[in-house]
Protein backbone atom coordinates (compact mmCIF):
# COMPACT_ATOMS: atom_id res chain seq x y z
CA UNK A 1 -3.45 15.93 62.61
CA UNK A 2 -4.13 12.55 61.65
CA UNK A 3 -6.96 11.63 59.97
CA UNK A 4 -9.73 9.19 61.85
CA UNK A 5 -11.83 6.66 60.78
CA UNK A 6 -15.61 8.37 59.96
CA UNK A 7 -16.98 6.02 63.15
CA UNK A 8 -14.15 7.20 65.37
CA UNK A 9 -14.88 10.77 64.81
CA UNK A 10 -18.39 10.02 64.90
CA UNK A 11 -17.96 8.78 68.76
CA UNK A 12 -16.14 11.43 69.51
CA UNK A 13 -17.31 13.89 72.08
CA UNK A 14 -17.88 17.70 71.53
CA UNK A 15 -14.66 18.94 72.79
CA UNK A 16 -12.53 15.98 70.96
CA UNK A 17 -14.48 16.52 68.15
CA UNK A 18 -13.38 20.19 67.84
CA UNK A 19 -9.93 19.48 68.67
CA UNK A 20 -9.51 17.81 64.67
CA UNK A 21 -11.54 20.94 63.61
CA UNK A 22 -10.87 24.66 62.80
CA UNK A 23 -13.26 26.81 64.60
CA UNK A 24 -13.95 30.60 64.16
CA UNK A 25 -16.90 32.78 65.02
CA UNK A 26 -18.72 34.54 62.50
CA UNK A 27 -20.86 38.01 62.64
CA UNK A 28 -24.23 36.95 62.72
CA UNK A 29 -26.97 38.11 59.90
CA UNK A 30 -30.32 38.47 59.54
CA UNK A 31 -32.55 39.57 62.49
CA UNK A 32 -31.03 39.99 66.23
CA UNK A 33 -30.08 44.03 66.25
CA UNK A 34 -26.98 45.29 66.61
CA UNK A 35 -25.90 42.63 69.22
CA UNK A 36 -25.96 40.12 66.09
CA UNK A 37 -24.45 42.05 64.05
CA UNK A 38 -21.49 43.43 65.94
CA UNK A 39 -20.51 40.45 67.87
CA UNK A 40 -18.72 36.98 66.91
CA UNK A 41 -21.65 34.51 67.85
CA UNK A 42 -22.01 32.59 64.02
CA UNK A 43 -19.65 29.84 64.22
CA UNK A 44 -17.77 28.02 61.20
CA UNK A 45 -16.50 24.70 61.93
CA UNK A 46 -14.06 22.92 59.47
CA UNK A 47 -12.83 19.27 59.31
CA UNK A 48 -10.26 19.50 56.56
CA UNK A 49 -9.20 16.03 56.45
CA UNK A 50 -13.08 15.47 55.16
CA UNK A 51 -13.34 18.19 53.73
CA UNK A 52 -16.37 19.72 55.26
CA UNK A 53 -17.39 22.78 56.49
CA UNK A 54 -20.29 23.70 59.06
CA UNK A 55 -21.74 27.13 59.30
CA UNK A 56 -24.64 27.63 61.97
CA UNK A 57 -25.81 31.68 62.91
CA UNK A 58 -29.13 30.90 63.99
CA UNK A 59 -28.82 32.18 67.84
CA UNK A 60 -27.37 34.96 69.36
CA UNK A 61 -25.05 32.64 71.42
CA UNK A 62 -21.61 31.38 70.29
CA UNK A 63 -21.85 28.68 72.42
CA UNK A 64 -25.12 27.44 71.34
CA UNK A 65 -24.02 28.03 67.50
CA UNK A 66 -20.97 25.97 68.04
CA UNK A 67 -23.22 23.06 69.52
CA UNK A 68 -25.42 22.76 66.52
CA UNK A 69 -22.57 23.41 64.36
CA UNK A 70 -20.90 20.13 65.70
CA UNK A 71 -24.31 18.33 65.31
CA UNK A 72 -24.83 19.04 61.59
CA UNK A 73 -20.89 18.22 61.15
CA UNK A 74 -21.24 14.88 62.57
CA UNK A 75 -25.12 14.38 60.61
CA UNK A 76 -22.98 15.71 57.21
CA UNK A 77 -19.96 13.29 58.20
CA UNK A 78 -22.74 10.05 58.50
CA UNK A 79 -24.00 11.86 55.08
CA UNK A 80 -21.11 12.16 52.88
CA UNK A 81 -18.62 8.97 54.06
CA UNK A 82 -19.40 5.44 52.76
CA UNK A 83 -17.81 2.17 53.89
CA UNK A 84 -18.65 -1.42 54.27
CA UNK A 85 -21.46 -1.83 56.73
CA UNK A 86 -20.34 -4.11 59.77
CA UNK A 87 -21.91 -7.28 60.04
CA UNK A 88 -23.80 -6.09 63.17
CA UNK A 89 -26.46 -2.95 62.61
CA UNK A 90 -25.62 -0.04 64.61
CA UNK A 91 -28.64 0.14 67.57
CA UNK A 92 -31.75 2.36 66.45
CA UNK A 93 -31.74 5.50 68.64
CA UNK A 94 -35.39 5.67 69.81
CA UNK A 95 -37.45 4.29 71.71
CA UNK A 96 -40.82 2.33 70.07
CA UNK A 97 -39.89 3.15 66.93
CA UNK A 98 -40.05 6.86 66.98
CA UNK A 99 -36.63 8.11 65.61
CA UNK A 100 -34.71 10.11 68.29
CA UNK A 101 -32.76 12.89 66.02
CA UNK A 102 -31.26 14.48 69.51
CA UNK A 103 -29.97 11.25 70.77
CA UNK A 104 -25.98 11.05 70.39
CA UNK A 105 -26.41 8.09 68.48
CA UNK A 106 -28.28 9.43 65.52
CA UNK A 107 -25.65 10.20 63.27
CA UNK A 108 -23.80 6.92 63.32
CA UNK A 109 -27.06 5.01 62.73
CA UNK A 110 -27.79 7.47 60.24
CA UNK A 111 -24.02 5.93 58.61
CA UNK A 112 -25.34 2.52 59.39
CA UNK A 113 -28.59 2.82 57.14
CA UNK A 114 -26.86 4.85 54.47
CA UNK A 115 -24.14 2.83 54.23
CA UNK A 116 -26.71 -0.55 53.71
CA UNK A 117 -28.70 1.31 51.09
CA UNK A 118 -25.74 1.74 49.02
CA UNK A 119 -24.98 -1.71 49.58
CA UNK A 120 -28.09 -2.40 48.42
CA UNK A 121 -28.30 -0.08 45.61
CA UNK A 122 -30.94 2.14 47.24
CA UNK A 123 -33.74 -0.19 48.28
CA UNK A 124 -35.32 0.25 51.09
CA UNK A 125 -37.11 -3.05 51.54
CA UNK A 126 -33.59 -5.39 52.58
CA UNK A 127 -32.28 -2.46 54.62
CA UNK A 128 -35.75 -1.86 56.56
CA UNK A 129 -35.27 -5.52 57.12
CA UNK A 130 -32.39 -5.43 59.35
CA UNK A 131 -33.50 -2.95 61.59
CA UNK A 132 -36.70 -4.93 62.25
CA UNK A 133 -39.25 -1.94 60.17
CA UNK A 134 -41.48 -1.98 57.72
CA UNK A 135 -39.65 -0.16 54.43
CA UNK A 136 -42.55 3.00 54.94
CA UNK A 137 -41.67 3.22 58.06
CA UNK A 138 -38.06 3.45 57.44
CA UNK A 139 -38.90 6.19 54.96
CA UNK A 140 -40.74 7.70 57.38
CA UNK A 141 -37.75 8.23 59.67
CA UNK A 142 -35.86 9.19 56.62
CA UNK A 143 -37.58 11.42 55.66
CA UNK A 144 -37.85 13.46 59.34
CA UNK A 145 -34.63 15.28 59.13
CA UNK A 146 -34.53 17.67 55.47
CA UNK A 147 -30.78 17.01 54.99
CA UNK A 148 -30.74 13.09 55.28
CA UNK A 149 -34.21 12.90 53.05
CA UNK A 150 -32.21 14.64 50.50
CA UNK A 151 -29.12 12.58 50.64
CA UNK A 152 -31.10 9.61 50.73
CA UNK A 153 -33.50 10.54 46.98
CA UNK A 154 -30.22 11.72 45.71
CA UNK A 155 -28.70 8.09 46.70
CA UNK A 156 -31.66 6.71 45.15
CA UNK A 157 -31.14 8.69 41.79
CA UNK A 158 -27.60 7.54 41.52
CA UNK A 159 -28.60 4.54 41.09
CA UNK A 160 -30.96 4.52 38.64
CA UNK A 161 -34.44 4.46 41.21
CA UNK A 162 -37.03 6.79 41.12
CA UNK A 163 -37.41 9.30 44.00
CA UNK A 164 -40.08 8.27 46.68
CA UNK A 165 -42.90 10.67 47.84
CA UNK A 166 -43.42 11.28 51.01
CA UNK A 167 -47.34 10.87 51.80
CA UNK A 168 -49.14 14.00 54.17
């Protein structure tokens, strides 16, 4: 299978997505009974050519495992892939400024932002900028989802910058 661009597989729907992935189910763990624990409803979703690998076992469905499976893939893909930011920001998805994590969008805007901070060496201020916030507020949003306020202090720390606290 030929290996996409990260912004092609990040448009990607859910069943094209998991046609470049290997999927299997998983025996669940943890609370649930024997119904968890018996049946395959954890999924594990790979996409070798980026080397990453999803595991999600937090319902008793399959079907609603391998949905949030593909959602952290494609939120790990925006994560983990750099590459020159276009010239034109990819659109904000919410709606007055309140960051929609749900919306389809999210991931590739998540690329977009991560891909200007490293551009910019981690500073929030020029990168706020283009998306027409104030650099709080852009922390703010960054800081909504656990996984992308990670990647983001870890950016920061790899070049050179102190972490940022979030304030209560």
């Amino acid at each position: 299978m030929e290996l996409l661009h990260r912004d092609e597989y990040l448009r990607l729907n859910d069943q094209a997505l998991l046609e470049h992935c290997d999927v299997q189910g998983t025996k669940g763990s943890g609370p649930g009974g024997q119904h968890r624990n018996k049946t395959l409803t954890g999924v594990r979703v790979a996409l070798h050519p980026c080397n990453l690998e999803i595991r999600c076992t937090e319902d008793r469905s399959a079907h609603i495992n391998k949905h949030l499976a593909l959602r952290r893939l494609r939120l790990a893909l925006a994560l983990s892939i750099r590459q020159t930011p276009s010239p034109q920001p990819v659109h904000f998805p919410g709606t007055q400024g309140h960051v929609q994590a749900a919306n389809a969008g999210y991931p590739s805007w998540i690329a977009d932002v991560f891909d200007r901070l490293e551009v910019s060496s981690g500073e929030l201020r020029p990168v706020a900028e283009i998306y027409g916030f104030s650099p709080s507020a852009l922390f703010r949003i960054l800081s909504e989802e656990k996984s992308v306020q990670q990647a983001f202090q870890q950016l920061r720390l790899r070049h050179g910058k102190a972490a940022l606290k979030a304030r209560p």
